[in-house]
C-alpha atoms as a PDB file:
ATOM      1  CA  UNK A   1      62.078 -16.954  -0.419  1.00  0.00           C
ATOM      2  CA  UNK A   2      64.786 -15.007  -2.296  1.00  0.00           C
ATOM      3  CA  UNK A   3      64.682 -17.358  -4.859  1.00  0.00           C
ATOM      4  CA  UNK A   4      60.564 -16.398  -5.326  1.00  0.00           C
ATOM      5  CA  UNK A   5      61.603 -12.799  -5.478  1.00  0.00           C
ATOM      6  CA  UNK A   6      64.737 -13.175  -7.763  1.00  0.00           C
ATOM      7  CA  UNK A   7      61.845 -15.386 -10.176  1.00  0.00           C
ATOM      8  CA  UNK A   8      59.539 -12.222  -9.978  1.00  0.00           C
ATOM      9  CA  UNK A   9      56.804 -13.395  -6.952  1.00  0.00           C
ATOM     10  CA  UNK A  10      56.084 -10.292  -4.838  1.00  0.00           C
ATOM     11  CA  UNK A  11      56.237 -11.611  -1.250  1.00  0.00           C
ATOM     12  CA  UNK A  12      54.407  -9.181   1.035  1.00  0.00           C
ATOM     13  CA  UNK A  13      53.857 -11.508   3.916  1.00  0.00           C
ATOM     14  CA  UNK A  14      55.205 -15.099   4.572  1.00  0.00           C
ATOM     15  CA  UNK A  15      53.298 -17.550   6.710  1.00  0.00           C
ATOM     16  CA  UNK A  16      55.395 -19.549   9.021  1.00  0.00           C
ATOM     17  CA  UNK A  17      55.457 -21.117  12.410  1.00  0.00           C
ATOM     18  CA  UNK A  18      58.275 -20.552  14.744  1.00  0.00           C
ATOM     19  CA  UNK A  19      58.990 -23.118  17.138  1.00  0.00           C
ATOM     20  CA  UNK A  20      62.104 -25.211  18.425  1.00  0.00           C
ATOM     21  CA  UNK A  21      64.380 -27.936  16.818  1.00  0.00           C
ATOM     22  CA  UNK A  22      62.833 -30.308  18.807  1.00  0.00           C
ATOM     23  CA  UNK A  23      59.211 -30.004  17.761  1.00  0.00           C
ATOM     24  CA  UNK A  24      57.484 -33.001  16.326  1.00  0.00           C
ATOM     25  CA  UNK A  25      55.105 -33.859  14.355  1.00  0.00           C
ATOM     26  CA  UNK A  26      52.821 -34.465  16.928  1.00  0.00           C
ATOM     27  CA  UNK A  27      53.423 -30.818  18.621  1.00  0.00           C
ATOM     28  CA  UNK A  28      53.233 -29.062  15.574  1.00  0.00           C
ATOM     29  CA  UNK A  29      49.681 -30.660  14.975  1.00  0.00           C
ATOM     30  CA  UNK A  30      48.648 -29.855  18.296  1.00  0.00           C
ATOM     31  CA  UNK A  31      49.901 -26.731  18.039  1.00  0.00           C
ATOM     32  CA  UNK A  32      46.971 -26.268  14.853  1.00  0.00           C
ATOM     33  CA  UNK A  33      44.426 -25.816  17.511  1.00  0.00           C
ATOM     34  CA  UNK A  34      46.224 -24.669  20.919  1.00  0.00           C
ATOM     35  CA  UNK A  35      48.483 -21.831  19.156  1.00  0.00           C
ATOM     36  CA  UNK A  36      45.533 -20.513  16.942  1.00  0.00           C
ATOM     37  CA  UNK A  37      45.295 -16.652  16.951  1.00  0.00           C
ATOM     38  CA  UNK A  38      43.622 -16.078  14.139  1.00  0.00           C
ATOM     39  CA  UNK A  39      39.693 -17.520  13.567  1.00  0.00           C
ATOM     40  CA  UNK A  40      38.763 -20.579  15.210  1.00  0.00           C
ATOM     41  CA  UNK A  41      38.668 -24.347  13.910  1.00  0.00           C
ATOM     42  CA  UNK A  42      35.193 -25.600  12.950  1.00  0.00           C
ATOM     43  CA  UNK A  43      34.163 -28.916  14.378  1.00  0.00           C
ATOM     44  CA  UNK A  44      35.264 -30.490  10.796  1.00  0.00           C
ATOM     45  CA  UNK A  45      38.104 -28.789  10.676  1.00  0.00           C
ATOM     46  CA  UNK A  46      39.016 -29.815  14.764  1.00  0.00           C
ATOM     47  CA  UNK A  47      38.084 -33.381  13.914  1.00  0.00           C
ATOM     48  CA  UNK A  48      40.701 -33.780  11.461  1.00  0.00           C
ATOM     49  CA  UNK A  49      43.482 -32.393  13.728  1.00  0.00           C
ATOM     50  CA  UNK A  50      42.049 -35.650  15.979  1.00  0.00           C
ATOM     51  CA  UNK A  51      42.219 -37.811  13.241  1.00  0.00           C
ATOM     52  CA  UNK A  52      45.284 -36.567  12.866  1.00  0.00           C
ATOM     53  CA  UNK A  53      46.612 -37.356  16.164  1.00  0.00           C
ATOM     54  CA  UNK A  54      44.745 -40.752  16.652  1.00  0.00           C
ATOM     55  CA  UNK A  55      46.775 -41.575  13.173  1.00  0.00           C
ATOM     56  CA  UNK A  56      49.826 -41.410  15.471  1.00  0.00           C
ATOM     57  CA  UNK A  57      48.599 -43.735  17.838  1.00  0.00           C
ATOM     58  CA  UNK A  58      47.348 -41.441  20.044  1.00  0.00           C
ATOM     59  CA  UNK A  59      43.966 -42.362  22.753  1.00  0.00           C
ATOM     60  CA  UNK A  60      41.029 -39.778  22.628  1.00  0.00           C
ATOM     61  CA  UNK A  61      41.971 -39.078  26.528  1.00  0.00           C
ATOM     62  CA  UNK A  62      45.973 -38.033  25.326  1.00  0.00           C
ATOM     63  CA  UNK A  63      44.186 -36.496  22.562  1.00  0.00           C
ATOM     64  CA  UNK A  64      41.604 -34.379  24.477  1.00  0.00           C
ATOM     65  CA  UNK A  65      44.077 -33.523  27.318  1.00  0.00           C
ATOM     66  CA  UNK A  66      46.439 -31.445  24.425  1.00  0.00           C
ATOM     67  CA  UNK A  67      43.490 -29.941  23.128  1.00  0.00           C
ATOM     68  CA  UNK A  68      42.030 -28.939  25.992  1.00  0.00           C
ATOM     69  CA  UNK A  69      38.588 -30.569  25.165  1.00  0.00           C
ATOM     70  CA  UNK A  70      36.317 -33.223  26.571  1.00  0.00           C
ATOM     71  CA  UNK A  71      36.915 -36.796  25.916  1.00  0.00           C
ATOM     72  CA  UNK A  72      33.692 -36.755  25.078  1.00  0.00           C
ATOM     73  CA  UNK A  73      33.981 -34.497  22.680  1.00  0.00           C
ATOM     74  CA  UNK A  74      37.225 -36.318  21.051  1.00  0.00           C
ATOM     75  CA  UNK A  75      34.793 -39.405  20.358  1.00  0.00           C
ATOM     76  CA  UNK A  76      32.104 -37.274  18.502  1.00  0.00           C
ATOM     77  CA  UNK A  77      34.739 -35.702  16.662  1.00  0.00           C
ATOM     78  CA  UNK A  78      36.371 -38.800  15.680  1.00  0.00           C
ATOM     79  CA  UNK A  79      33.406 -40.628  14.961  1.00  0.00           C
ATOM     80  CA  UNK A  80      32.246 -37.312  12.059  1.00  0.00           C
ATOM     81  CA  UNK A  81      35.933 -38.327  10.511  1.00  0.00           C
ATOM     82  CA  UNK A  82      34.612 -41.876   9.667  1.00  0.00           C
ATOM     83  CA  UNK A  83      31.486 -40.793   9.293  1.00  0.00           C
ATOM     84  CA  UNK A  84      30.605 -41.262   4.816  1.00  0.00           C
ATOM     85  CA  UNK A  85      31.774 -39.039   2.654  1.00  0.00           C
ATOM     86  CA  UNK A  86      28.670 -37.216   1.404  1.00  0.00           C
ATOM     87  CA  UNK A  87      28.070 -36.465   5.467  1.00  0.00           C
ATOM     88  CA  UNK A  88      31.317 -35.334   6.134  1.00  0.00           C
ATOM     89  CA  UNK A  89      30.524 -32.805   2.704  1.00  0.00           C
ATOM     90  CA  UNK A  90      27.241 -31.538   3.945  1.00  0.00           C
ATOM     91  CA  UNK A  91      28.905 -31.160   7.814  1.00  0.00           C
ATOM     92  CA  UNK A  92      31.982 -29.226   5.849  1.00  0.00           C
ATOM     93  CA  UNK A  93      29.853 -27.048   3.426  1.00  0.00           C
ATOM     94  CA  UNK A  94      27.781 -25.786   6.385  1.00  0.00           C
ATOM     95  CA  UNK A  95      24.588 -27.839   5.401  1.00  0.00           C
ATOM     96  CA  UNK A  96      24.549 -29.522   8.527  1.00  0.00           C
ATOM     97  CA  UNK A  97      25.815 -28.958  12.393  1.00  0.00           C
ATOM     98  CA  UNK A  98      28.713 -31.346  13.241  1.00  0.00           C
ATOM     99  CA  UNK A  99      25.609 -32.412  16.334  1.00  0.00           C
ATOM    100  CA  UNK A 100      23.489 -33.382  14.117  1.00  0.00           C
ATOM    101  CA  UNK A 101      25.679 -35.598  12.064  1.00  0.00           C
ATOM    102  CA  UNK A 102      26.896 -37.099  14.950  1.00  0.00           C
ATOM    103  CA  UNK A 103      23.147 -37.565  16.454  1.00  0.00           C
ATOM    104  CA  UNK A 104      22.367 -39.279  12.807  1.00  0.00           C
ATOM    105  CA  UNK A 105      25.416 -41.370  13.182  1.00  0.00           C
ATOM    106  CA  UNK A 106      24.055 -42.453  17.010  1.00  0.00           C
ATOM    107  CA  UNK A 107      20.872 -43.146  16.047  1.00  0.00           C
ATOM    108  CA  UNK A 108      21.544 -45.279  13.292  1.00  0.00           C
ATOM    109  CA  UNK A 109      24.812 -46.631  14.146  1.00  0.00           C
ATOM    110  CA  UNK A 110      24.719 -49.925  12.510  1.00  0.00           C
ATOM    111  CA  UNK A 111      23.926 -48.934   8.633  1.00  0.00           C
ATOM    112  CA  UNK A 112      25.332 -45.042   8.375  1.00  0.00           C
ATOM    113  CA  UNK A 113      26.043 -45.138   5.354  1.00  0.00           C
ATOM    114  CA  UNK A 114      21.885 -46.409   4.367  1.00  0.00           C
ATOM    115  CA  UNK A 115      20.609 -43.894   6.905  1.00  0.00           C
ATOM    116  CA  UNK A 116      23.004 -41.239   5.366  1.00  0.00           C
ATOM    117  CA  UNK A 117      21.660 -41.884   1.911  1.00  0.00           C
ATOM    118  CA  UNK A 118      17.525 -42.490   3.181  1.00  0.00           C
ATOM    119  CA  UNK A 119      18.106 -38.614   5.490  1.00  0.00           C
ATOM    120  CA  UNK A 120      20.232 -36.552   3.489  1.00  0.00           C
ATOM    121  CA  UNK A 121      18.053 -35.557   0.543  1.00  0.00           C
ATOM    122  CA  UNK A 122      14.801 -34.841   3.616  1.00  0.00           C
ATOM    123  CA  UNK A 123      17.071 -33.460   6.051  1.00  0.00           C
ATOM    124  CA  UNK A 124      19.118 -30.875   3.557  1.00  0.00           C
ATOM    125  CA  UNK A 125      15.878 -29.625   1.910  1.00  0.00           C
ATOM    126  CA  UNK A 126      14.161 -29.283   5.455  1.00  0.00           C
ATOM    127  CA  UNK A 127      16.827 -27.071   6.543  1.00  0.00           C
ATOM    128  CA  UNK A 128      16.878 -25.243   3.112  1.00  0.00           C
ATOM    129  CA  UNK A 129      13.403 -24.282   3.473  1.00  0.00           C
ATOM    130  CA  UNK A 130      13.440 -23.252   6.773  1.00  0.00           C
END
């Protein structure tokens, strides 16, 4: 930080986290979501703190118990995270519910990247006009 200021940055505020020494990874991560104060995560944005987690080996049970969500809910979060890119875009740019990709991704479970492709032009001008 001084070396910012002694450069010429004007530092009104600095971010940071506060926590012990012995913090991992792992807490630090979970920490994203149970430690919030400020707005809260969107499903997207929740689903790649599970990603997250699962990356370090963790089960969607561990992961929903340090969340403090469903198991349930870990699954449909995890399976928006693999879900194809241009989903995961129209879930993140607010062009479609996080439910609804997921319900697209049930029903048509073994092609989603075809049924992404055949629904997304239909479904995004469907909900533009109304």
């Amino acid at each position: 930080m001084q070396l910012a200021i002694a450069r010429g940055a004007s530092l009104e505020t600095l971010p940071m986290v506060v926590k012990p020494n012995s913090s991992s990874l792992e807490d630090l991560t979970v920490s994203l979501v149970t430690s919030n104060g400020g707005k809260r995560l969107t499903p997207y944005e929740l689903g790649m703190v599970a990603k997250r987690l699962e990356g370090f080996g963790w089960e969607p049970e561990r992961i929903a118990s340090r969340l403090l969500i469903t198991e349930q809910y870990v699954e449909q979060l995890l399976m928006l995270m693999g879900a194809p890119l241009g989903l995961r875009q129209a879930v993140q740019a607010g062009h479609m519910s996080a439910a609804n990709a997921v319900e697209l991704l049930r029903k048509h479970d073994a092609k989603p990247k075809r049924c992404w492709r055949r629904h997304s032009g239909t479904r995004l001008r469907q909900e533009a006009s109304g």
